[in-house]
PDB file of N, CA and C in Angstrom:
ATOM      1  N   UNK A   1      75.674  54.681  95.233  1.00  0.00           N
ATOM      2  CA  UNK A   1      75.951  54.762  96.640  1.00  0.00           C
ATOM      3  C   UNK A   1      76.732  53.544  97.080  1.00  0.00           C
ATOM      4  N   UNK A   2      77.498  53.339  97.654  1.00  0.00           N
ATOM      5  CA  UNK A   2      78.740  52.592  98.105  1.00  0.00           C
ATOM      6  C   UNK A   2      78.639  52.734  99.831  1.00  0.00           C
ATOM      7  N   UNK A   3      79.103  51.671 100.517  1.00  0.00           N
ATOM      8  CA  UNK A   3      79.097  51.990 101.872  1.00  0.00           C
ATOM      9  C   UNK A   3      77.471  51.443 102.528  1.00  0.00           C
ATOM     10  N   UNK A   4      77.274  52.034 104.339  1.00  0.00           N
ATOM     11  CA  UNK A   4      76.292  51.682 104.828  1.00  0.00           C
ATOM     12  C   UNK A   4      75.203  52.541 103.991  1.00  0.00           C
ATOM     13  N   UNK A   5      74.025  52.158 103.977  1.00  0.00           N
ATOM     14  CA  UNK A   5      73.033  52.776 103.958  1.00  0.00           C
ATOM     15  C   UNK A   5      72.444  54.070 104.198  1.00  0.00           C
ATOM     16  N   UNK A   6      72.748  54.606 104.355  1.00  0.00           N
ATOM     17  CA  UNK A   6      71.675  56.157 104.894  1.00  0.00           C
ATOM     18  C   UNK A   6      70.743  55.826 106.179  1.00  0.00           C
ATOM     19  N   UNK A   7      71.239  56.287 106.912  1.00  0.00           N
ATOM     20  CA  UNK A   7      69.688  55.794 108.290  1.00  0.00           C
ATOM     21  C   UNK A   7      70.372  56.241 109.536  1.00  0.00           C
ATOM     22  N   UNK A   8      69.300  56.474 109.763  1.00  0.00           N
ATOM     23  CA  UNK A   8      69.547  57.211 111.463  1.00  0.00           C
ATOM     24  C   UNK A   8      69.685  56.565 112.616  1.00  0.00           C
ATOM     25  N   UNK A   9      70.399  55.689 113.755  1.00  0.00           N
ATOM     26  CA  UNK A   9      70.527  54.737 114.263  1.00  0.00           C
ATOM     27  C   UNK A   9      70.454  55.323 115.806  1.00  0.00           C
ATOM     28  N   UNK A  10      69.201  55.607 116.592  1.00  0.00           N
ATOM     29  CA  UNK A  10      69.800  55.710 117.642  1.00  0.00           C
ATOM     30  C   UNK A  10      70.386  54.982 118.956  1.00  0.00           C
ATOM     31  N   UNK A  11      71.792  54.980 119.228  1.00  0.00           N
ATOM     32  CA  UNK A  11      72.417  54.230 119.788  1.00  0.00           C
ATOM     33  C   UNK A  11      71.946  54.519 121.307  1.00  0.00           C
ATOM     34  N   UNK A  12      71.062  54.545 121.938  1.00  0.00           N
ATOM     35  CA  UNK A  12      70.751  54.751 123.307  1.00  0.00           C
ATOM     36  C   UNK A  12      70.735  53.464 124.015  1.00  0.00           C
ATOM     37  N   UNK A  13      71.419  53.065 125.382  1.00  0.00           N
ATOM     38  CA  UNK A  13      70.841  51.918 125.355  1.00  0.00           C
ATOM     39  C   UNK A  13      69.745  52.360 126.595  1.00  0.00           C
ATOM     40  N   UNK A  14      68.587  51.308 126.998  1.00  0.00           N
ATOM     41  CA  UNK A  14      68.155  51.516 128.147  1.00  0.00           C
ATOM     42  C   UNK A  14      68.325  50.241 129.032  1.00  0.00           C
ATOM     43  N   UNK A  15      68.688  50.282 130.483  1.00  0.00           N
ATOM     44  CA  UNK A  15      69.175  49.044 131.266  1.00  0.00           C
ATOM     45  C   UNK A  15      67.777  49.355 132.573  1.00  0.00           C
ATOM     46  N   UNK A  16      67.385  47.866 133.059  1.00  0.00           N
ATOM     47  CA  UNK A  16      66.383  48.371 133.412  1.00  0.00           C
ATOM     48  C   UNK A  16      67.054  46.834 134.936  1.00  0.00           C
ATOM     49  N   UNK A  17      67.091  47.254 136.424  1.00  0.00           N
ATOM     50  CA  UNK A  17      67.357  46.644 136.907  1.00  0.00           C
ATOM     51  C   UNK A  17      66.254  46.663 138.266  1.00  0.00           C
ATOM     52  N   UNK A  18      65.921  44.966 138.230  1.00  0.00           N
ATOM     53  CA  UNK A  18      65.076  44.808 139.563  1.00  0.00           C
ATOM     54  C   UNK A  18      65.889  44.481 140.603  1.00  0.00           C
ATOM     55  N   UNK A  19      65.413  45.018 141.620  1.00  0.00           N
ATOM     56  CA  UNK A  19      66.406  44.654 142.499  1.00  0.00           C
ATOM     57  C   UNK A  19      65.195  44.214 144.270  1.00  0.00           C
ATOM     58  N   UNK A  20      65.388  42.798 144.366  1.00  0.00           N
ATOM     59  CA  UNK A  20      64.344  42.276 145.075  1.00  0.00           C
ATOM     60  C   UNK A  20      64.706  42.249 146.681  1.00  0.00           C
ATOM     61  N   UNK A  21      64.163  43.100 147.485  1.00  0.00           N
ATOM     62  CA  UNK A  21      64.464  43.371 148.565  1.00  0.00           C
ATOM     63  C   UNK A  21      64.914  41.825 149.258  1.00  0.00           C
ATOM     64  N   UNK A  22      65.581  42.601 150.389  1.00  0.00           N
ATOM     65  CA  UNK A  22      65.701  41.054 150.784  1.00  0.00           C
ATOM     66  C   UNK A  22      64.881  40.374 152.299  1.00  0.00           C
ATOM     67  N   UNK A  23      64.219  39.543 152.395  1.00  0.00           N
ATOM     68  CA  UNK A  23      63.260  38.928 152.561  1.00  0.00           C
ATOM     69  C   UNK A  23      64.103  38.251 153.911  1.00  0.00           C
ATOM     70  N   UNK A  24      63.521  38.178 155.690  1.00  0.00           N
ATOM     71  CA  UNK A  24      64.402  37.843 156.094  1.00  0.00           C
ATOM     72  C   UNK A  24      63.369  36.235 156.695  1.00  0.00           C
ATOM     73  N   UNK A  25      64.539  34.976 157.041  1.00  0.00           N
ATOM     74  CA  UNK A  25      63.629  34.331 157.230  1.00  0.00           C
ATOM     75  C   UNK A  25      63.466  34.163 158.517  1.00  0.00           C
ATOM     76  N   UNK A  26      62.317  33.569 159.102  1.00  0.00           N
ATOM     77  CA  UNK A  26      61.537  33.868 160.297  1.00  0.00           C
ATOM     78  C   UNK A  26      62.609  32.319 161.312  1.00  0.00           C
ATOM     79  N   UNK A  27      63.191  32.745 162.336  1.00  0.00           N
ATOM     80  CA  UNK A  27      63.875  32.333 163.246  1.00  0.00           C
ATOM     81  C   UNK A  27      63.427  30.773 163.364  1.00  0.00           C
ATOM     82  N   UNK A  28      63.593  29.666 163.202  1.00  0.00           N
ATOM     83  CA  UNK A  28      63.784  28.224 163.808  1.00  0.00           C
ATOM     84  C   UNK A  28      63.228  28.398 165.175  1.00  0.00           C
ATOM     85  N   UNK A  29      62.018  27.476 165.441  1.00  0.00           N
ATOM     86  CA  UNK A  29      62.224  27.539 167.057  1.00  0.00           C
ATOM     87  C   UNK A  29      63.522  26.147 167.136  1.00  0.00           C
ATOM     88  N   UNK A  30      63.888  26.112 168.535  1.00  0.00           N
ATOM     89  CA  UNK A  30      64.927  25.600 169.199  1.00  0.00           C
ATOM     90  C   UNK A  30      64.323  23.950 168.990  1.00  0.00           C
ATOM     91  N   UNK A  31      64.877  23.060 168.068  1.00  0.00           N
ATOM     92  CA  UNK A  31      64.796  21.601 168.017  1.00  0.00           C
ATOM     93  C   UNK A  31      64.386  20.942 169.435  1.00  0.00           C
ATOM     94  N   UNK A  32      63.286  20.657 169.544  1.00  0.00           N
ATOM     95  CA  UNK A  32      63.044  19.508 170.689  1.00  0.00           C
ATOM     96  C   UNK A  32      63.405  18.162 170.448  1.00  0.00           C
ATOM     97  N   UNK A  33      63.829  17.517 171.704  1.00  0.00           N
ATOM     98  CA  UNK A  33      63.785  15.731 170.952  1.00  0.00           C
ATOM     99  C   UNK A  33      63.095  15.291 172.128  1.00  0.00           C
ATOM    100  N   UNK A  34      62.496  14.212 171.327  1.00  0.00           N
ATOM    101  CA  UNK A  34      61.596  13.111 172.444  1.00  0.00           C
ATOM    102  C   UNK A  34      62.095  12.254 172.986  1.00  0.00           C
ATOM    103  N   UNK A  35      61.468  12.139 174.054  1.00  0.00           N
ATOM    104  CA  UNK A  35      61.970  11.173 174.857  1.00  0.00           C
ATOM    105  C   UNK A  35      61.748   9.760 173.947  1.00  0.00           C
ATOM    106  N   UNK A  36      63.079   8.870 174.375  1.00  0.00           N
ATOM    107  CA  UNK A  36      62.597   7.629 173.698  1.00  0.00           C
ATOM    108  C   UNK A  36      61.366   6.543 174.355  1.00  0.00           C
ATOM    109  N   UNK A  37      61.732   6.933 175.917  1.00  0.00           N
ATOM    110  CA  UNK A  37      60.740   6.371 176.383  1.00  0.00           C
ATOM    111  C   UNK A  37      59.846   6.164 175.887  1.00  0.00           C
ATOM    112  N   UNK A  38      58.871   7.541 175.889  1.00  0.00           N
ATOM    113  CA  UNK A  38      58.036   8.252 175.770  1.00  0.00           C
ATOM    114  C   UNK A  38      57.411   7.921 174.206  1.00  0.00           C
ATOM    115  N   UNK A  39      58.203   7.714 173.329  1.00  0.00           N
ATOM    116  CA  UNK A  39      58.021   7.495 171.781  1.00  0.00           C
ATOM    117  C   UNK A  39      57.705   5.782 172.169  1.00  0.00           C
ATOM    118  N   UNK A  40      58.437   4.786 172.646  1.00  0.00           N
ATOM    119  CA  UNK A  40      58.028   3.784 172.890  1.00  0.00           C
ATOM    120  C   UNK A  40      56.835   3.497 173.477  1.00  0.00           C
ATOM    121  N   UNK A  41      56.525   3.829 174.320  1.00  0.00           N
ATOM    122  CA  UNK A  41      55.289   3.750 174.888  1.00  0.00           C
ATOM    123  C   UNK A  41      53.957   4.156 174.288  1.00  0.00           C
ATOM    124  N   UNK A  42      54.230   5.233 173.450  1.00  0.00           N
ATOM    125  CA  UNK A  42      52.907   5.907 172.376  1.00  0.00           C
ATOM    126  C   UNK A  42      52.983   4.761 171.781  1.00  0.00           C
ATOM    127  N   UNK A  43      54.239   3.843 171.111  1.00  0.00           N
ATOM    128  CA  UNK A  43      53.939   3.001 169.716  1.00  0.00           C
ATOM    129  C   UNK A  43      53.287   1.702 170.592  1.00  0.00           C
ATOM    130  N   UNK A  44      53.619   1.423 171.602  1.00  0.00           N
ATOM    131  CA  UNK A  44      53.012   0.306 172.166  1.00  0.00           C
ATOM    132  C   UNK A  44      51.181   0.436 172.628  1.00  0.00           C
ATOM    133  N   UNK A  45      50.946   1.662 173.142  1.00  0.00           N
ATOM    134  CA  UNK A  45      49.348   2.017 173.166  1.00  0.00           C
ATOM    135  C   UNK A  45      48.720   1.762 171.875  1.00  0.00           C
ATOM    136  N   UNK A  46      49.681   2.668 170.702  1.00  0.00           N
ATOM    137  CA  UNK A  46      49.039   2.825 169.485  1.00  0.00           C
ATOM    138  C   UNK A  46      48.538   1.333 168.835  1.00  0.00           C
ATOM    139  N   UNK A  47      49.508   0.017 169.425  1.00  0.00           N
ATOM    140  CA  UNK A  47      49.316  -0.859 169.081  1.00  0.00           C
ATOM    141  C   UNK A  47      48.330  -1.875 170.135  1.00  0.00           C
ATOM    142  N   UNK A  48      48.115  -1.359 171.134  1.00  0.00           N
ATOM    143  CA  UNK A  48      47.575  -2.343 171.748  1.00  0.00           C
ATOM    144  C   UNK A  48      45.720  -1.739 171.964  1.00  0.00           C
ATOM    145  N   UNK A  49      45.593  -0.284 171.636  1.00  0.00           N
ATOM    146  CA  UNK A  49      44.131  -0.196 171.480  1.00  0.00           C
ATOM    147  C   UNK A  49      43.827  -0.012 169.564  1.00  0.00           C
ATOM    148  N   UNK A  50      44.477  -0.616 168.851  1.00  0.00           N
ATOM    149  CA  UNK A  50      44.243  -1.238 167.768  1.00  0.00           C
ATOM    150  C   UNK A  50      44.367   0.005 166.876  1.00  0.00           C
ATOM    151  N   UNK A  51      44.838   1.145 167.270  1.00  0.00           N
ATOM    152  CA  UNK A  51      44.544   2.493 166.034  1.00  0.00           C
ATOM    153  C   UNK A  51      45.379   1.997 165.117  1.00  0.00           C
ATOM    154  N   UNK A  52      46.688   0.948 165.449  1.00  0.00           N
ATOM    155  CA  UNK A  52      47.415   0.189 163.775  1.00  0.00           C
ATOM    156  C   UNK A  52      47.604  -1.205 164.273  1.00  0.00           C
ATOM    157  N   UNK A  53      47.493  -2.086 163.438  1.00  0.00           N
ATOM    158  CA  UNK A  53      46.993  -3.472 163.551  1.00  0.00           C
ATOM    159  C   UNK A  53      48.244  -4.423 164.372  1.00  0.00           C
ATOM    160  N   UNK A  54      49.547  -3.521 163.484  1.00  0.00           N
ATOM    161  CA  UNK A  54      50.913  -4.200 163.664  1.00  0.00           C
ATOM    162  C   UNK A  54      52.333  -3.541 163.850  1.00  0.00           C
ATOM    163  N   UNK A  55      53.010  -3.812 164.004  1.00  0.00           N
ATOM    164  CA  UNK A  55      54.785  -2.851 164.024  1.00  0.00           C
ATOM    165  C   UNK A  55      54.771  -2.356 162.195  1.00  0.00           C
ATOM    166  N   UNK A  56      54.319  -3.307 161.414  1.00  0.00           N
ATOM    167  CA  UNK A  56      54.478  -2.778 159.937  1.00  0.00           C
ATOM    168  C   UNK A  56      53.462  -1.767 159.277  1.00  0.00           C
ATOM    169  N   UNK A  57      51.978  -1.328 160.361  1.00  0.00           N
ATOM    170  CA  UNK A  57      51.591  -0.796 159.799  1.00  0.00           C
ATOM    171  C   UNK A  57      51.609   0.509 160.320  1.00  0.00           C
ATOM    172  N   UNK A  58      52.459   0.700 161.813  1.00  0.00           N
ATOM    173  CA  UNK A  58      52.791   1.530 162.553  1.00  0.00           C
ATOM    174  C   UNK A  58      53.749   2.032 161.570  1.00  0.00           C
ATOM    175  N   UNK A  59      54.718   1.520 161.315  1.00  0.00           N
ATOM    176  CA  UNK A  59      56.226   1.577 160.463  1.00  0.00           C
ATOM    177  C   UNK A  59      55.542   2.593 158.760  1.00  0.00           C
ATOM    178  N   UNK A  60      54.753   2.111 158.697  1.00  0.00           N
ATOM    179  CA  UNK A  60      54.064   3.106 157.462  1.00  0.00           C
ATOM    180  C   UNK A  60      53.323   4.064 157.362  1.00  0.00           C
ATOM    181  N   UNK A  61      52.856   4.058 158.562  1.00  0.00           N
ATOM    182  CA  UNK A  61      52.039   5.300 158.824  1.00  0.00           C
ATOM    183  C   UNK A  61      53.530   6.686 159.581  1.00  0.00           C
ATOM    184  N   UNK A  62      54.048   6.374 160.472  1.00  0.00           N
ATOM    185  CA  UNK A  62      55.184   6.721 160.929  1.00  0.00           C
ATOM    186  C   UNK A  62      56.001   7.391 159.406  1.00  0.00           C
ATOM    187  N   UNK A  63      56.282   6.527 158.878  1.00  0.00           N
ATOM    188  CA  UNK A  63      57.185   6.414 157.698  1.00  0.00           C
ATOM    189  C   UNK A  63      58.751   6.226 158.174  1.00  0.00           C
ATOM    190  N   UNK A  64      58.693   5.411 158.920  1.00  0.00           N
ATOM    191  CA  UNK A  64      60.085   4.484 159.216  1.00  0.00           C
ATOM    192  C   UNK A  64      60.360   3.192 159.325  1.00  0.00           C
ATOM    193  N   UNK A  65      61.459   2.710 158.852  1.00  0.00           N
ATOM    194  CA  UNK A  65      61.715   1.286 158.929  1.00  0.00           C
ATOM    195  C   UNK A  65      60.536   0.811 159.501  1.00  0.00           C
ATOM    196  N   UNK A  66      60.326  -0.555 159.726  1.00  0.00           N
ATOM    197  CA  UNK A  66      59.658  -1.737 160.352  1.00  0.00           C
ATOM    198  C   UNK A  66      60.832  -2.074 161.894  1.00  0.00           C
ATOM    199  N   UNK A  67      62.518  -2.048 161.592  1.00  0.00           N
ATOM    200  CA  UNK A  67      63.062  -2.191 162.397  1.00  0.00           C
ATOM    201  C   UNK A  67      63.525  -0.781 163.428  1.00  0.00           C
ATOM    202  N   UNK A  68      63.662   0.046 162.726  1.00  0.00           N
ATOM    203  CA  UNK A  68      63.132   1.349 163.697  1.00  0.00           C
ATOM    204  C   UNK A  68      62.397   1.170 165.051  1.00  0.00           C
ATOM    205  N   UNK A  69      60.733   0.749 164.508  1.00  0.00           N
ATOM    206  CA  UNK A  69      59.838   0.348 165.166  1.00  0.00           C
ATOM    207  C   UNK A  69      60.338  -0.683 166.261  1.00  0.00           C
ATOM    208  N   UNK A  70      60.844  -1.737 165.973  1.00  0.00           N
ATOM    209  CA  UNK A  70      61.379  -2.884 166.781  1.00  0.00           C
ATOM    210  C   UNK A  70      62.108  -1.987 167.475  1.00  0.00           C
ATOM    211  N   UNK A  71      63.274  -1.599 167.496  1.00  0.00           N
ATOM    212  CA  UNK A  71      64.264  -1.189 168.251  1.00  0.00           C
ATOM    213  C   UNK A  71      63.719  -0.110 169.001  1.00  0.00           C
ATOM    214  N   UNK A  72      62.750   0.757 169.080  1.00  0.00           N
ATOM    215  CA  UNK A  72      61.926   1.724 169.733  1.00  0.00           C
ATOM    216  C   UNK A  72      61.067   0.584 171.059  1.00  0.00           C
ATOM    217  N   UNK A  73      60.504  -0.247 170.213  1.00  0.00           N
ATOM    218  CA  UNK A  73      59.435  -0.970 170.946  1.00  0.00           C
ATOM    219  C   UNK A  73      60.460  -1.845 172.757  1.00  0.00           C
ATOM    220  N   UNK A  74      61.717  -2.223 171.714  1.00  0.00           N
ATOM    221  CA  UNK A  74      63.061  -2.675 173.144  1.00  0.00           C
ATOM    222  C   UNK A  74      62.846  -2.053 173.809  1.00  0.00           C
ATOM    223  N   UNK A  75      62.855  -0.689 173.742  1.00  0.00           N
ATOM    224  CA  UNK A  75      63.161  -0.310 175.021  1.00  0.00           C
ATOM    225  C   UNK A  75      62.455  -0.451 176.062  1.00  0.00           C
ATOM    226  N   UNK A  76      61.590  -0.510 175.889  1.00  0.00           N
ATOM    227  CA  UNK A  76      60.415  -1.235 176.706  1.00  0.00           C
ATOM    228  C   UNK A  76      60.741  -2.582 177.646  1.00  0.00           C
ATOM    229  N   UNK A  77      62.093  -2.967 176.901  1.00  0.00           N
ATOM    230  CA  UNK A  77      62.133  -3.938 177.855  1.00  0.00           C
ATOM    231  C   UNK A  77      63.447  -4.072 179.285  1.00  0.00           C
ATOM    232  N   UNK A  78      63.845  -2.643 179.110  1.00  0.00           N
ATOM    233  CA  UNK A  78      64.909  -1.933 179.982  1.00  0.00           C
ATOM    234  C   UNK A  78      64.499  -2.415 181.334  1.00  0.00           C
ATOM    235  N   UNK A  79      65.676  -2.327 182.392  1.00  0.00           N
ATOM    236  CA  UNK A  79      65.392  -2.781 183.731  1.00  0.00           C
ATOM    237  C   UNK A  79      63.954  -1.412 183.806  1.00  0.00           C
ATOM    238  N   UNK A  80      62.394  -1.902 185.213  1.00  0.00           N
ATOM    239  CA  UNK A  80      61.766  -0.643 185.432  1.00  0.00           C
ATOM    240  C   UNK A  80      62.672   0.530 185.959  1.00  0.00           C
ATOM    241  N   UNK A  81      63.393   0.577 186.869  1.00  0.00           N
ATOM    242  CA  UNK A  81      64.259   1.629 187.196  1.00  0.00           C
ATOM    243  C   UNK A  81      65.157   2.329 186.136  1.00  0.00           C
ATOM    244  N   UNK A  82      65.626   1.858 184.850  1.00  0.00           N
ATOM    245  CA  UNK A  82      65.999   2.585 183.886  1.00  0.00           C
ATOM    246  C   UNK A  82      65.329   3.292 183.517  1.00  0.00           C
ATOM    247  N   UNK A  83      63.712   2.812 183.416  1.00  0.00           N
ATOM    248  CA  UNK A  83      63.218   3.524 182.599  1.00  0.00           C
ATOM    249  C   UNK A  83      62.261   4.698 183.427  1.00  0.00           C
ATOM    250  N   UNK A  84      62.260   4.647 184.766  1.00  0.00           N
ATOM    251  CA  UNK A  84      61.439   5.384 185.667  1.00  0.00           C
ATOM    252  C   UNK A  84      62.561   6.431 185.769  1.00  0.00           C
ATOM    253  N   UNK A  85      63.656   6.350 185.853  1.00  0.00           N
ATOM    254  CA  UNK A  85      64.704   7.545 185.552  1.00  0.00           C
ATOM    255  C   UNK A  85      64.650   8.596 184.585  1.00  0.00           C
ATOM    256  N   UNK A  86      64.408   7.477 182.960  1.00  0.00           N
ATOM    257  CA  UNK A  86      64.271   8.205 181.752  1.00  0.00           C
ATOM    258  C   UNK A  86      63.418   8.676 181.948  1.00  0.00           C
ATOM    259  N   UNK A  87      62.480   8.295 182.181  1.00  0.00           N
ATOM    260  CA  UNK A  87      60.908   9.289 182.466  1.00  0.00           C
ATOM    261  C   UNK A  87      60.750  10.426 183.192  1.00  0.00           C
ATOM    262  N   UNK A  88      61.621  10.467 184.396  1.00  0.00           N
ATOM    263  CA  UNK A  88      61.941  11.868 185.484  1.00  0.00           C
ATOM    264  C   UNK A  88      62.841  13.044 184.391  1.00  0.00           C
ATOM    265  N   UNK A  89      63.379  12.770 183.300  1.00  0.00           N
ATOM    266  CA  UNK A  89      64.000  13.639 181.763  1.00  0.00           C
ATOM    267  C   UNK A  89      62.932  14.740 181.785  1.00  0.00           C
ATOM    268  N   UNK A  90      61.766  13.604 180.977  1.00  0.00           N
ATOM    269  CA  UNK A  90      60.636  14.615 180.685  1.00  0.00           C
ATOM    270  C   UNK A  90      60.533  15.011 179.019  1.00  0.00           C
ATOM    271  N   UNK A  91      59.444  14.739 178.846  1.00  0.00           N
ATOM    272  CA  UNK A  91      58.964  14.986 177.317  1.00  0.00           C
ATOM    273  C   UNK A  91      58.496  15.830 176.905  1.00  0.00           C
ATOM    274  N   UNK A  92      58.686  16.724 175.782  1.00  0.00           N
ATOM    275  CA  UNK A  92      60.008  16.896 175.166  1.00  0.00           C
ATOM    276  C   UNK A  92      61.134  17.465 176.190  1.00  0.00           C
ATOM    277  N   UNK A  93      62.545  16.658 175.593  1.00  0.00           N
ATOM    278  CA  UNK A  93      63.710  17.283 175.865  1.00  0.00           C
ATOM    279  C   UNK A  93      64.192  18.068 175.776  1.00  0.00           C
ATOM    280  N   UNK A  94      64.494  19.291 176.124  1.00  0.00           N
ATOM    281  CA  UNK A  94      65.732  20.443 175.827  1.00  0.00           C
ATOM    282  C   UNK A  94      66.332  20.406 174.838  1.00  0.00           C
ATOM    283  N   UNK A  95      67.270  19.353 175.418  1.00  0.00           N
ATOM    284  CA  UNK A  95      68.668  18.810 174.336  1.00  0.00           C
ATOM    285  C   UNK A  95      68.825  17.182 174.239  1.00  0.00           C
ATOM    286  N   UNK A  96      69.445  17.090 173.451  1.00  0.00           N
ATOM    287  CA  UNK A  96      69.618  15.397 173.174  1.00  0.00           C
ATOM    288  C   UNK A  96      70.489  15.048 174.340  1.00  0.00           C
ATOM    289  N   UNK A  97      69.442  14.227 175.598  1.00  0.00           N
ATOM    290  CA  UNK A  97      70.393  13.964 176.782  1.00  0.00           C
ATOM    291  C   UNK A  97      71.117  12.791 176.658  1.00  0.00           C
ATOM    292  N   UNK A  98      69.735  11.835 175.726  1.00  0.00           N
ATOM    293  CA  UNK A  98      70.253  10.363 175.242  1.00  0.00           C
ATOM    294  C   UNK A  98      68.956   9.975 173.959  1.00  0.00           C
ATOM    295  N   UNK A  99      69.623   9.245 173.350  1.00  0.00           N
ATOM    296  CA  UNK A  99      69.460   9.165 172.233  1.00  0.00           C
ATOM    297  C   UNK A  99      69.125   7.352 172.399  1.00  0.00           C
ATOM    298  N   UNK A 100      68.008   6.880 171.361  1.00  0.00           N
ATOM    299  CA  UNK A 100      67.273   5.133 171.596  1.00  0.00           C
ATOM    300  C   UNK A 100      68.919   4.620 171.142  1.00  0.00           C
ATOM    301  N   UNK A 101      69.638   5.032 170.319  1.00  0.00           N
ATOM    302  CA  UNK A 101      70.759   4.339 169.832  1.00  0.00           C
ATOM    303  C   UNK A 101      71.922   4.087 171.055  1.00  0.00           C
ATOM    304  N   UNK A 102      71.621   4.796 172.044  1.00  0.00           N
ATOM    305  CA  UNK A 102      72.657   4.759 173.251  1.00  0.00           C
ATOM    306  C   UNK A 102      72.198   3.599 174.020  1.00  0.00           C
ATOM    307  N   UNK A 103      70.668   3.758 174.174  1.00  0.00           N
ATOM    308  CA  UNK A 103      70.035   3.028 175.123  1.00  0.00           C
ATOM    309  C   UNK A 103      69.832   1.868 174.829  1.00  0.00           C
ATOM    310  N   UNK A 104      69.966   1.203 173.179  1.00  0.00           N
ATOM    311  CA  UNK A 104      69.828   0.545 172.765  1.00  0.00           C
ATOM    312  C   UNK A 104      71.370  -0.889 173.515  1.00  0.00           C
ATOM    313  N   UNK A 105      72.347   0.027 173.428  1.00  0.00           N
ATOM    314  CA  UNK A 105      73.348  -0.701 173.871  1.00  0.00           C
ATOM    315  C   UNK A 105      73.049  -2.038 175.233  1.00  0.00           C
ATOM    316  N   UNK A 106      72.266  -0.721 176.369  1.00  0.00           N
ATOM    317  CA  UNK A 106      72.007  -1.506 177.694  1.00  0.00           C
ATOM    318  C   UNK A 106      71.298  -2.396 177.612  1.00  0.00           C
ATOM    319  N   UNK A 107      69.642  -2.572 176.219  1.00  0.00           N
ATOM    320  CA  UNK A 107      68.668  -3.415 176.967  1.00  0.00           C
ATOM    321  C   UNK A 107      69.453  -4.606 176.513  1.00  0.00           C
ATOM    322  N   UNK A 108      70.254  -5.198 176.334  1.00  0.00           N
ATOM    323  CA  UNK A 108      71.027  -6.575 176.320  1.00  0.00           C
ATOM    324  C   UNK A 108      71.763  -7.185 177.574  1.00  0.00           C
ATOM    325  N   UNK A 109      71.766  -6.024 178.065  1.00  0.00           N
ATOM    326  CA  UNK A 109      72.319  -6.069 179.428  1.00  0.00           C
ATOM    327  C   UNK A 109      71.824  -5.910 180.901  1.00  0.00           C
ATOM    328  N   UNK A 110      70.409  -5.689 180.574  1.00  0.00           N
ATOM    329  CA  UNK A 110      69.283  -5.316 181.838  1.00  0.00           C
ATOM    330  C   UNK A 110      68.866  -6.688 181.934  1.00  0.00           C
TER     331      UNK A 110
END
């Protein structure tokens, strides 16, 4: 015998396909932002009825800079009428009306 073998080969193929519905994802509510005020003033309570000892242990529990913290805590030192304004905003914000990095500019200048 010469050649292939003798044998019966059946060439069928079978294809077998999953096909995974698609899964829709559940809508974002609408981003709030906080007032900076408002964030300043929590870190200054938080620090002055002792729930964190210091700006560094605020800064770790938070999980942000140490200078974060500082530059949050400034604002605090805005003219009162700046900040009795910011406060008429209202916490949480809508939309980003102002941002600590804007406000940051003025307290050098109050």
């Amino acid at each position: 015998m010469s050649g292939s073998p003798d044998c019966n080969i059946d060439r069928t193929f079978i294809y077998q396909f999953n096909i995974q519905p698609i899964i829709k994802k559940a809508s974002t509510p609408n981003k709030t932002y906080k007032n900076p005020i408002f964030l300043a003033k929590e870190y200054k309570k938080m620090i002055n009825l002792g729930e964190v000892k210091n700006q560094a242990e605020l800064a770790r529990i938070k999980g942000i800079p140490m200078a974060r913290v500082t530059q949050i805590l400034n604002l605090l030192k805005l003219d009162k009428s700046i900040i009795d304004n910011l406060e008429q905003i209202g916490n949480p914000m809508d939309g980003k009306v102002i941002s600590e990095r804007e406000l940051r500019k003025i307290i050098h200048l109050s």
